[in-house]
PDB file of N, CA and C in Angstrom:
ATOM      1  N   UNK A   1       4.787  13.904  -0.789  1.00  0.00           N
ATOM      2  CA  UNK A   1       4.323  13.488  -2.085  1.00  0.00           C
ATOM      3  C   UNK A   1       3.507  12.199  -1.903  1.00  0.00           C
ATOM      4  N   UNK A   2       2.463  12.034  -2.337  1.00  0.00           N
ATOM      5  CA  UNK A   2       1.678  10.845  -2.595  1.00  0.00           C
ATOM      6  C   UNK A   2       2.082  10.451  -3.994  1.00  0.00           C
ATOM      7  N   UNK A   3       2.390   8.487  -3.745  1.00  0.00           N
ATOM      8  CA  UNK A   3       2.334   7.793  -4.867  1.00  0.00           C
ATOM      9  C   UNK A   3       1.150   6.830  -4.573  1.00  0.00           C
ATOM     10  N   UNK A   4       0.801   6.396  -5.865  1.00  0.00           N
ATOM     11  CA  UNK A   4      -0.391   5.910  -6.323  1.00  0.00           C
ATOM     12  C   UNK A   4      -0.045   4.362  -6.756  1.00  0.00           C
ATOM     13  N   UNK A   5      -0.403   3.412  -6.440  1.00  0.00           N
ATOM     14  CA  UNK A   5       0.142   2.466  -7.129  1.00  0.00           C
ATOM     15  C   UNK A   5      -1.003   1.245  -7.551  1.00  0.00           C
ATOM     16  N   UNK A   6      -1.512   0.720  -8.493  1.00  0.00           N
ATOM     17  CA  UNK A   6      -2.486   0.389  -8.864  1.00  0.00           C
ATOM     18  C   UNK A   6      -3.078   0.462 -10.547  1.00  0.00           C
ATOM     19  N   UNK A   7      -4.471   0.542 -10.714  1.00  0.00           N
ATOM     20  CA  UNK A   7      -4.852   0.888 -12.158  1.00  0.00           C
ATOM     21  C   UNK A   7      -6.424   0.761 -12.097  1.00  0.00           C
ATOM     22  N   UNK A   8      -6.645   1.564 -13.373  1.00  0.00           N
ATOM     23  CA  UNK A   8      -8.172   1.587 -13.177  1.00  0.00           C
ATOM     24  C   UNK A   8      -8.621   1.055 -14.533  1.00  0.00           C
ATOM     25  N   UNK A   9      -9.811   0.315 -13.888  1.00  0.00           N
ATOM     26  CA  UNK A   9     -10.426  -0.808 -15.270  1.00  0.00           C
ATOM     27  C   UNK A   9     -11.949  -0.469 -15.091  1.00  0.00           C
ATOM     28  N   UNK A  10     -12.647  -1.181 -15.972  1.00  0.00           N
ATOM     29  CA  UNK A  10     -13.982  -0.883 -16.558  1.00  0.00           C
ATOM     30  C   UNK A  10     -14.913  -1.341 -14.797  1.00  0.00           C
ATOM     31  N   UNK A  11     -14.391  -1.646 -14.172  1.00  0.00           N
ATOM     32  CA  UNK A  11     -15.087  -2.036 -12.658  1.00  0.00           C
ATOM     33  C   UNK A  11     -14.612  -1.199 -11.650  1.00  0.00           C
ATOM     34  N   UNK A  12     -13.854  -0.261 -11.943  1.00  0.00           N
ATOM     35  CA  UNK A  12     -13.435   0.458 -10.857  1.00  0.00           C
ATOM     36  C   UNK A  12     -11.571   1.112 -10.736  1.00  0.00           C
ATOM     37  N   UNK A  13     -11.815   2.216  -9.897  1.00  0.00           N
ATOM     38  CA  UNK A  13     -10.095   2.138  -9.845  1.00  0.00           C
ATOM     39  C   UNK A  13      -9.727   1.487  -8.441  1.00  0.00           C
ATOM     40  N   UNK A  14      -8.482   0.863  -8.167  1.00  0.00           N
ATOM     41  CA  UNK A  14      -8.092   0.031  -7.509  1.00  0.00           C
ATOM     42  C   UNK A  14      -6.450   0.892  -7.528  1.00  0.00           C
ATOM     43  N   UNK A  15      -6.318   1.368  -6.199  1.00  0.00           N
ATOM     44  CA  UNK A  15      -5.038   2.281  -5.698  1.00  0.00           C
ATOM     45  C   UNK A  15      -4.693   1.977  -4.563  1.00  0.00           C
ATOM     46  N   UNK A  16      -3.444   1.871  -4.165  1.00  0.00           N
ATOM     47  CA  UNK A  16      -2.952   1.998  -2.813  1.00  0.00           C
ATOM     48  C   UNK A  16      -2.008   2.982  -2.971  1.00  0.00           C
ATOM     49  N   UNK A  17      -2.647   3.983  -2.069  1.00  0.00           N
ATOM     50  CA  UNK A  17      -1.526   5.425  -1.785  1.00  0.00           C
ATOM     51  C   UNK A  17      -0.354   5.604  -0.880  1.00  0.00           C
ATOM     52  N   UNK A  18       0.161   5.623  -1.265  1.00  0.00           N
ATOM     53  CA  UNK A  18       1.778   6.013  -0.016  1.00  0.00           C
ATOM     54  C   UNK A  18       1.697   7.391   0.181  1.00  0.00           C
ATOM     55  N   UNK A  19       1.775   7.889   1.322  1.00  0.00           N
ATOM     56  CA  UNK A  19       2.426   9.538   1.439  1.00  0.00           C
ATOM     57  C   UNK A  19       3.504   9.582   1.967  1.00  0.00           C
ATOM     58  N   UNK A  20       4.496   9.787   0.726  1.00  0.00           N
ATOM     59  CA  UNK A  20       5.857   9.365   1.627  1.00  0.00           C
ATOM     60  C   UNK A  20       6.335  10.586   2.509  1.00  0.00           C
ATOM     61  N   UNK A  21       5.709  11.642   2.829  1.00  0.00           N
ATOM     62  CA  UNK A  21       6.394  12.429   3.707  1.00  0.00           C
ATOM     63  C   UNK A  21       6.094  11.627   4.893  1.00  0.00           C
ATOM     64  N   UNK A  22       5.014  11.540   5.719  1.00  0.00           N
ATOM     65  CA  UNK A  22       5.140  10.895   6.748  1.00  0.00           C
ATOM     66  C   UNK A  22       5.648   8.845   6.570  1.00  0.00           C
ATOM     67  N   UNK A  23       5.800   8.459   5.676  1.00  0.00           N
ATOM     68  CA  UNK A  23       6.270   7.454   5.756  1.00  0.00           C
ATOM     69  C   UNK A  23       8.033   7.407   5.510  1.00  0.00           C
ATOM     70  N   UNK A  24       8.097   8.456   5.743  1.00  0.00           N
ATOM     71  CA  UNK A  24       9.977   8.781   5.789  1.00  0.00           C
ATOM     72  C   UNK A  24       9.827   8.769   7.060  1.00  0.00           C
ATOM     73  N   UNK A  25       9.205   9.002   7.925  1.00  0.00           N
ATOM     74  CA  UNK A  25       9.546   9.577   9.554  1.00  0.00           C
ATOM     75  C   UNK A  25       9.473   8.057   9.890  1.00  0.00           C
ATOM     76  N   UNK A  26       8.724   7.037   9.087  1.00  0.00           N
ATOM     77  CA  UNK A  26       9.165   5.873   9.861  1.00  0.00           C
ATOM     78  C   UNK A  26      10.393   4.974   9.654  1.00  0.00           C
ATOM     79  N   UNK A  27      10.711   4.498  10.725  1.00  0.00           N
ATOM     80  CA  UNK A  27      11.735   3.222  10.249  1.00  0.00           C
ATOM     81  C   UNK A  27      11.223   1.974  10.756  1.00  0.00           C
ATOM     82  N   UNK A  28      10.829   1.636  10.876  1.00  0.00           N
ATOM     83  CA  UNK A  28      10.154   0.116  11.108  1.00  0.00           C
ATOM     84  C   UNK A  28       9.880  -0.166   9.712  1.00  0.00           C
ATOM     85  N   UNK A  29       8.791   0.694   9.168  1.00  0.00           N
ATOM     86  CA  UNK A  29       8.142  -0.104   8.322  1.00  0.00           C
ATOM     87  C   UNK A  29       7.198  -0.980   8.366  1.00  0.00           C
ATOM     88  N   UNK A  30       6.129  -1.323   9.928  1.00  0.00           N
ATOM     89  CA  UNK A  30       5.670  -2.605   9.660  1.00  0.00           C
ATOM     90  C   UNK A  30       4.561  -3.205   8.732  1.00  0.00           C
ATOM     91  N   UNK A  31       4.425  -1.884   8.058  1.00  0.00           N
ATOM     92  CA  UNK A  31       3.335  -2.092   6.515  1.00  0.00           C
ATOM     93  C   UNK A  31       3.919  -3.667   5.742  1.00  0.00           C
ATOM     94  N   UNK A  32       5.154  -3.395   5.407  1.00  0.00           N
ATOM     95  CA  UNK A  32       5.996  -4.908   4.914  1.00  0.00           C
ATOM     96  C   UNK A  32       5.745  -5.939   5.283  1.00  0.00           C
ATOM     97  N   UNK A  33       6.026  -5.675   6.822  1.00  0.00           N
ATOM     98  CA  UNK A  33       5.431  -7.598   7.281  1.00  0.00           C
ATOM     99  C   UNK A  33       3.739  -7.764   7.386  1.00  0.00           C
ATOM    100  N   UNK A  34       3.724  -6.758   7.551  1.00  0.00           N
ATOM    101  CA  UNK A  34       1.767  -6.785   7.713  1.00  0.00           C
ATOM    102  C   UNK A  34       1.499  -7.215   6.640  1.00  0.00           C
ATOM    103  N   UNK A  35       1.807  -6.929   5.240  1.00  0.00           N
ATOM    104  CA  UNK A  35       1.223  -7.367   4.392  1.00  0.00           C
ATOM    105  C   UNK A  35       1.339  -9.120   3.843  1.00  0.00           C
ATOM    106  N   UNK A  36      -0.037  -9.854   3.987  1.00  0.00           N
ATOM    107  CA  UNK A  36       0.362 -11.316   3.732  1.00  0.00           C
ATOM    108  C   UNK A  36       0.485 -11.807   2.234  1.00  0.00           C
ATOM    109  N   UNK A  37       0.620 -10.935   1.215  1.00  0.00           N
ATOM    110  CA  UNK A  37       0.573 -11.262  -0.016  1.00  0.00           C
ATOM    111  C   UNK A  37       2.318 -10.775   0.028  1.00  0.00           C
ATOM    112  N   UNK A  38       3.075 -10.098   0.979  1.00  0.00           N
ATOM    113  CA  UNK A  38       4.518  -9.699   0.412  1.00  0.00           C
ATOM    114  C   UNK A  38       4.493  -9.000  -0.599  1.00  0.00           C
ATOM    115  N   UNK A  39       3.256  -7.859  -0.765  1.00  0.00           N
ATOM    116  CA  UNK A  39       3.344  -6.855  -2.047  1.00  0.00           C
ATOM    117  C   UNK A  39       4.356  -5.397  -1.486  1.00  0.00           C
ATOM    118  N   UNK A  40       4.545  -5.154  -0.191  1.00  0.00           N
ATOM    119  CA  UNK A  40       5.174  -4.036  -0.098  1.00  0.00           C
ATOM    120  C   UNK A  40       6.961  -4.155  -0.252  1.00  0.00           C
ATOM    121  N   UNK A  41       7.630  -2.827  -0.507  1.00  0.00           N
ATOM    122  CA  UNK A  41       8.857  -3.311  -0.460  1.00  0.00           C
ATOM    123  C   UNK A  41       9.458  -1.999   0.257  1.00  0.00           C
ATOM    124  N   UNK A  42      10.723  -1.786   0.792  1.00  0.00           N
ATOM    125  CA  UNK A  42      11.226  -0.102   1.273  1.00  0.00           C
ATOM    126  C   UNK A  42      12.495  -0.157  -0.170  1.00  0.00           C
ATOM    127  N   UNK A  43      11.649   1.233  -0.822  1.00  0.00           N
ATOM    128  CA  UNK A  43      12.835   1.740  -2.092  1.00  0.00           C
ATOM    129  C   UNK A  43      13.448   2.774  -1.252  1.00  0.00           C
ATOM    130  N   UNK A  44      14.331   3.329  -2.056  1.00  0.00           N
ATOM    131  CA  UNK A  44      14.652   4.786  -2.338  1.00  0.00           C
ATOM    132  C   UNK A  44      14.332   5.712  -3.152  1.00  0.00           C
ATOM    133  N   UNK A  45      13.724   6.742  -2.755  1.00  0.00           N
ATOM    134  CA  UNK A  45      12.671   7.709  -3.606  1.00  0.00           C
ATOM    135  C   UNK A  45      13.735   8.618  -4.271  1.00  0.00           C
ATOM    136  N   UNK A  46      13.388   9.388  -4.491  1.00  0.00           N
ATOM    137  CA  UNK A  46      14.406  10.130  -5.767  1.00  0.00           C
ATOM    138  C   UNK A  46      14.839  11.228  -4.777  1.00  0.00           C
ATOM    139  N   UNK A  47      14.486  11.496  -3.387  1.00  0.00           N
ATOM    140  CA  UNK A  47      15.094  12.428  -2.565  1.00  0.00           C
ATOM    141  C   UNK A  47      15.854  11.867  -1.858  1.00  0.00           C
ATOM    142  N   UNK A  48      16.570  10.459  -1.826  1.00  0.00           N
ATOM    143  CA  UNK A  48      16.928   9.695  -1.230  1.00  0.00           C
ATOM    144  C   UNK A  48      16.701   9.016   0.056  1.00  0.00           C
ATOM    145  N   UNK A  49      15.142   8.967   0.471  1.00  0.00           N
ATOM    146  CA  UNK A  49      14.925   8.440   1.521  1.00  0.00           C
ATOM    147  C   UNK A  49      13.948   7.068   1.366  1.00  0.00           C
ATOM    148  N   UNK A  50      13.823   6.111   2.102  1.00  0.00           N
ATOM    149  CA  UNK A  50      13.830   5.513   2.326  1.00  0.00           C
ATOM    150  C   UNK A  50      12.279   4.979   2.563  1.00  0.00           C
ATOM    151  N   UNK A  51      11.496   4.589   1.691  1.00  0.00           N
ATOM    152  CA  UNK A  51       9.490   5.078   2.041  1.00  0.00           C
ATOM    153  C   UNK A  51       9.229   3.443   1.414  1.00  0.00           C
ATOM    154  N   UNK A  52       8.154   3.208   1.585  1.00  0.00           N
ATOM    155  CA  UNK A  52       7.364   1.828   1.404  1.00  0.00           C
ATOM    156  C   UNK A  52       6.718   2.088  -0.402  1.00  0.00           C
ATOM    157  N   UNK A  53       6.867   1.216  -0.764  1.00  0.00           N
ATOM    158  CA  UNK A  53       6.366   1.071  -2.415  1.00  0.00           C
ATOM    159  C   UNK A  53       5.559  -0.530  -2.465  1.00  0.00           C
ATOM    160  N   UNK A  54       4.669  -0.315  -3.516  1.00  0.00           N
ATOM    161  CA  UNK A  54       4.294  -1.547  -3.796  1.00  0.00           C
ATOM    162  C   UNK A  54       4.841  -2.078  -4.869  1.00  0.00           C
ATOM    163  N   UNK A  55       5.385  -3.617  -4.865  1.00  0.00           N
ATOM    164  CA  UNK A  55       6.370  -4.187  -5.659  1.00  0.00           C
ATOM    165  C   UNK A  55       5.763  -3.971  -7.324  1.00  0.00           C
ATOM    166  N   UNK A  56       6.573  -3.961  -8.260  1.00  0.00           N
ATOM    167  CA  UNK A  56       6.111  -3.532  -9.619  1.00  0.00           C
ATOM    168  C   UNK A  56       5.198  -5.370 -10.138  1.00  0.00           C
ATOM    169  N   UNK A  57       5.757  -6.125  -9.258  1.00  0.00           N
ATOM    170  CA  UNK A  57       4.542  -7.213 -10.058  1.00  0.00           C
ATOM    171  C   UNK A  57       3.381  -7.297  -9.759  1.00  0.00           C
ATOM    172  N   UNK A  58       3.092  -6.598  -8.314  1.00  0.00           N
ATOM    173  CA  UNK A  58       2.056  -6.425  -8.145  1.00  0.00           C
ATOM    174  C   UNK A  58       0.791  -5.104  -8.147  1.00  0.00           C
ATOM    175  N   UNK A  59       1.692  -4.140  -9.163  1.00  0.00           N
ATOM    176  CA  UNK A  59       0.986  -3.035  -9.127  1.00  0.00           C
ATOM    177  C   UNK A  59      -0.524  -3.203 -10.148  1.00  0.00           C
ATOM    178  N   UNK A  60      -0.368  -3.964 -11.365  1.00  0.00           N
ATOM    179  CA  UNK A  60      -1.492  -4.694 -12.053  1.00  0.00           C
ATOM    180  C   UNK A  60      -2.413  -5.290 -11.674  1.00  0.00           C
ATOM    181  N   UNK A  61      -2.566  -5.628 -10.541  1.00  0.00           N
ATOM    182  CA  UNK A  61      -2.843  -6.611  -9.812  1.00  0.00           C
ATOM    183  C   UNK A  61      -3.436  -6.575  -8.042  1.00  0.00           C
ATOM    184  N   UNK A  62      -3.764  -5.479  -8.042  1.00  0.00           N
ATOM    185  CA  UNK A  62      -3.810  -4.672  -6.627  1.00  0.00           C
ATOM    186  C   UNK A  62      -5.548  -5.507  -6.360  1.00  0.00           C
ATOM    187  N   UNK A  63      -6.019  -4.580  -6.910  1.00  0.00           N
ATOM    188  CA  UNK A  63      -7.392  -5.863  -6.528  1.00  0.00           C
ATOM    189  C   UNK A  63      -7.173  -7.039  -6.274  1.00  0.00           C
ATOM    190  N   UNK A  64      -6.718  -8.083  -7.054  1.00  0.00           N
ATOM    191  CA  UNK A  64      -6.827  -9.636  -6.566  1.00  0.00           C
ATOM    192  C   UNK A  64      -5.933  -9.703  -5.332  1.00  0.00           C
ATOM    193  N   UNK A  65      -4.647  -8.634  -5.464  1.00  0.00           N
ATOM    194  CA  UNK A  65      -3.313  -9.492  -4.357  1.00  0.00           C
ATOM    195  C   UNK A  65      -4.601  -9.153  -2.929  1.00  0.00           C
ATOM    196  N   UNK A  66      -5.211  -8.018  -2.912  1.00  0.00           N
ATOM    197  CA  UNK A  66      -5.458  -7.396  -1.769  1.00  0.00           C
ATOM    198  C   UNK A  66      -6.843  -7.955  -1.755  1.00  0.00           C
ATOM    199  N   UNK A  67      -7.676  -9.227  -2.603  1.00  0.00           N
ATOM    200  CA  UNK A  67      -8.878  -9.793  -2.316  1.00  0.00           C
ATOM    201  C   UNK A  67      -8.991 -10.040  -0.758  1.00  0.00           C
ATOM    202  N   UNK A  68      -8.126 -11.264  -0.228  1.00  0.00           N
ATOM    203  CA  UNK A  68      -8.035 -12.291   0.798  1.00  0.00           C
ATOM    204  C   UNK A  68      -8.217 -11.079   1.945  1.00  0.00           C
ATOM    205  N   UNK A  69      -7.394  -9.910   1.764  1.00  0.00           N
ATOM    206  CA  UNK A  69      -7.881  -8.452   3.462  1.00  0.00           C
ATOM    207  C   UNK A  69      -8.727  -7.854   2.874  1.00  0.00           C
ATOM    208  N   UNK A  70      -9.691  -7.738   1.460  1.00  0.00           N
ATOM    209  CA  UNK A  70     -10.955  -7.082   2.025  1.00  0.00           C
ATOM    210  C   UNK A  70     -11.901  -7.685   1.228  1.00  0.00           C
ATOM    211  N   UNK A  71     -12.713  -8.191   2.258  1.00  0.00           N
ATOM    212  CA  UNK A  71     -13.457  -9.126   1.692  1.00  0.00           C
ATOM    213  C   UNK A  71     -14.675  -8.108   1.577  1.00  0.00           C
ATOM    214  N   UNK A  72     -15.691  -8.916   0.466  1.00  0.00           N
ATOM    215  CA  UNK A  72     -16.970  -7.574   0.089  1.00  0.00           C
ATOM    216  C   UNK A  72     -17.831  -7.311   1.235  1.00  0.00           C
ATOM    217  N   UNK A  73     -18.172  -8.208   2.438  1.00  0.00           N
ATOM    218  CA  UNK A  73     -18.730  -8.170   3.468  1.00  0.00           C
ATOM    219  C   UNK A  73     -17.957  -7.773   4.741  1.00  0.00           C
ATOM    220  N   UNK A  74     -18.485  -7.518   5.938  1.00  0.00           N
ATOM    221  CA  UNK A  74     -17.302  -7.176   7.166  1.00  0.00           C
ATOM    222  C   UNK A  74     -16.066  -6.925   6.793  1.00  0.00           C
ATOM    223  N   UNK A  75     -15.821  -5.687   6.142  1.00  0.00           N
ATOM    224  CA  UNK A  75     -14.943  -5.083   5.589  1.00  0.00           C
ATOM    225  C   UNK A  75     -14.615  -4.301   7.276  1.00  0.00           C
ATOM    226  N   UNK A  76     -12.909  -5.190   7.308  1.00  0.00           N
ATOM    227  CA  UNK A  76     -11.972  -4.672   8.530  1.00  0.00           C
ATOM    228  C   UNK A  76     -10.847  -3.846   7.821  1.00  0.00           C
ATOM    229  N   UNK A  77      -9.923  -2.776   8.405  1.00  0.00           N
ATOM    230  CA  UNK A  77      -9.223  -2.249   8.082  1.00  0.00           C
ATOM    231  C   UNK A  77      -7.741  -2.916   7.039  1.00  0.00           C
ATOM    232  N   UNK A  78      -7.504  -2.957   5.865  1.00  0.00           N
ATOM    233  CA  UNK A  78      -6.402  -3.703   5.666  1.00  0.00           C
ATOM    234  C   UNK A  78      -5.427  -3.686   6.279  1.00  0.00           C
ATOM    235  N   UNK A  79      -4.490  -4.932   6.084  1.00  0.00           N
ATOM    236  CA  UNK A  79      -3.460  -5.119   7.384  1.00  0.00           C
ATOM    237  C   UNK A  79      -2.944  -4.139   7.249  1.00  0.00           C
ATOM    238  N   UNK A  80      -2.214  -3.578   5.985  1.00  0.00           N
ATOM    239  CA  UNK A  80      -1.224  -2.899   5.943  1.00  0.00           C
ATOM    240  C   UNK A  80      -1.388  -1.423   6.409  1.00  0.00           C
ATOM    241  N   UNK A  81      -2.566  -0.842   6.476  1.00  0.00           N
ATOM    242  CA  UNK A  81      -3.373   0.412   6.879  1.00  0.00           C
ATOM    243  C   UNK A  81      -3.260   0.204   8.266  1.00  0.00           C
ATOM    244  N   UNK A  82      -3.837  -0.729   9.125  1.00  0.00           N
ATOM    245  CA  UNK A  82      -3.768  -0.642  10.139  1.00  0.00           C
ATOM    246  C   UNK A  82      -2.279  -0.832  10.954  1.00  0.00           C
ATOM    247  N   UNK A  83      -1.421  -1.691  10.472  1.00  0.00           N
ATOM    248  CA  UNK A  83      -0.070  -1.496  10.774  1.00  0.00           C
ATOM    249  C   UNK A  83       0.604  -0.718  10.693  1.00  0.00           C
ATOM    250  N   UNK A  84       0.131   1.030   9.772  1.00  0.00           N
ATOM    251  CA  UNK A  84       1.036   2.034   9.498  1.00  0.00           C
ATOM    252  C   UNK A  84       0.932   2.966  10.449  1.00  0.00           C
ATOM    253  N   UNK A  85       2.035   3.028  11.504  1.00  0.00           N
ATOM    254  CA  UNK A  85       1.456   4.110  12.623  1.00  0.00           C
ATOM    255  C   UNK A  85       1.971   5.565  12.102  1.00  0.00           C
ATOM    256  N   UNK A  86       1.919   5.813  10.724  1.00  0.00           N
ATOM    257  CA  UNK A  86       1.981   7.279  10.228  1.00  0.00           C
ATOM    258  C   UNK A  86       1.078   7.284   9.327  1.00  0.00           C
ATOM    259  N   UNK A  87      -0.162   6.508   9.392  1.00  0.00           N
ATOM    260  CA  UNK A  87      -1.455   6.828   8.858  1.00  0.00           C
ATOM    261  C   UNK A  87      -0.982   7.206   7.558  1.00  0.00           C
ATOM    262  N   UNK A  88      -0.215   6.496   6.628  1.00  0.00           N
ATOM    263  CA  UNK A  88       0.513   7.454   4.993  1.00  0.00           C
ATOM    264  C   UNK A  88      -0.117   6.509   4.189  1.00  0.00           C
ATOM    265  N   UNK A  89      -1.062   5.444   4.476  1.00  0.00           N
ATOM    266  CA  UNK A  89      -1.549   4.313   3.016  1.00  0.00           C
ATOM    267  C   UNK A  89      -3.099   4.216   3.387  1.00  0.00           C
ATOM    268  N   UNK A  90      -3.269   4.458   1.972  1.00  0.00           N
ATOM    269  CA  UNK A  90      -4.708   4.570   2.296  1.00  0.00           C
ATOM    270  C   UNK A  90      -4.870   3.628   0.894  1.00  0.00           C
ATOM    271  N   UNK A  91      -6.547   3.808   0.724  1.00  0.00           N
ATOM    272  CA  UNK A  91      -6.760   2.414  -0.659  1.00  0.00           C
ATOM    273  C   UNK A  91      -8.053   3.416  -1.075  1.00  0.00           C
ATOM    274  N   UNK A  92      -8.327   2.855  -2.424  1.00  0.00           N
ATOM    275  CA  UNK A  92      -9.553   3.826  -3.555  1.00  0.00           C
ATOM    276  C   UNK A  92     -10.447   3.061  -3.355  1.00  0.00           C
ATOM    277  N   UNK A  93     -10.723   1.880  -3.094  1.00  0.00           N
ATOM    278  CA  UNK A  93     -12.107   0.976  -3.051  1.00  0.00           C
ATOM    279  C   UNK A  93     -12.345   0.513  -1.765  1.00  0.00           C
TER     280      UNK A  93
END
């Protein structure tokens, strides 16, 4: 299942996707520490396992938290994308 976490405004939609099937196969997690804003968290999904979410204060807010990793120029992979070695988070902009 892909969750979506984010919102879309008159400039664009702004999403960060989880696919928690392959983000169940991980246990590390290092999407969490990768991220330097501390927006990720590990819930429990309603099948009872154990997958990466983005925290509810920052789901409003996904553009600004995630300004500082992608900047409009030399756009590098966000931390948290590149730290996921089950390729399960991806982003809309």
């Amino acid at each position: 299942m892909k969750a979506n976490y984010g919102y879309m405004d008159g400039s664009g939609e702004y999403y960060i996707t989880i696919d928690t099937d392959p983000c169940n196969d991980c246990t590390d997690h290092p999407c969490v520490a990768a991220c330097p804003v501390g927006m990720f968290e590990i819930i429990v999904d309603d099948y009872d396992d154990e997958v990466a979410a983005i925290k509810e204060e920052n789901r409003k807010k996904v553009k600004y938290d995630c300004a500082p990793c992608k900047p409009v120029t030399d756009r590098p992979p966000l931390p948290c994308v590149e730290a996921c070695p089950a390729d399960a988070i991806t982003h809309s902009w």
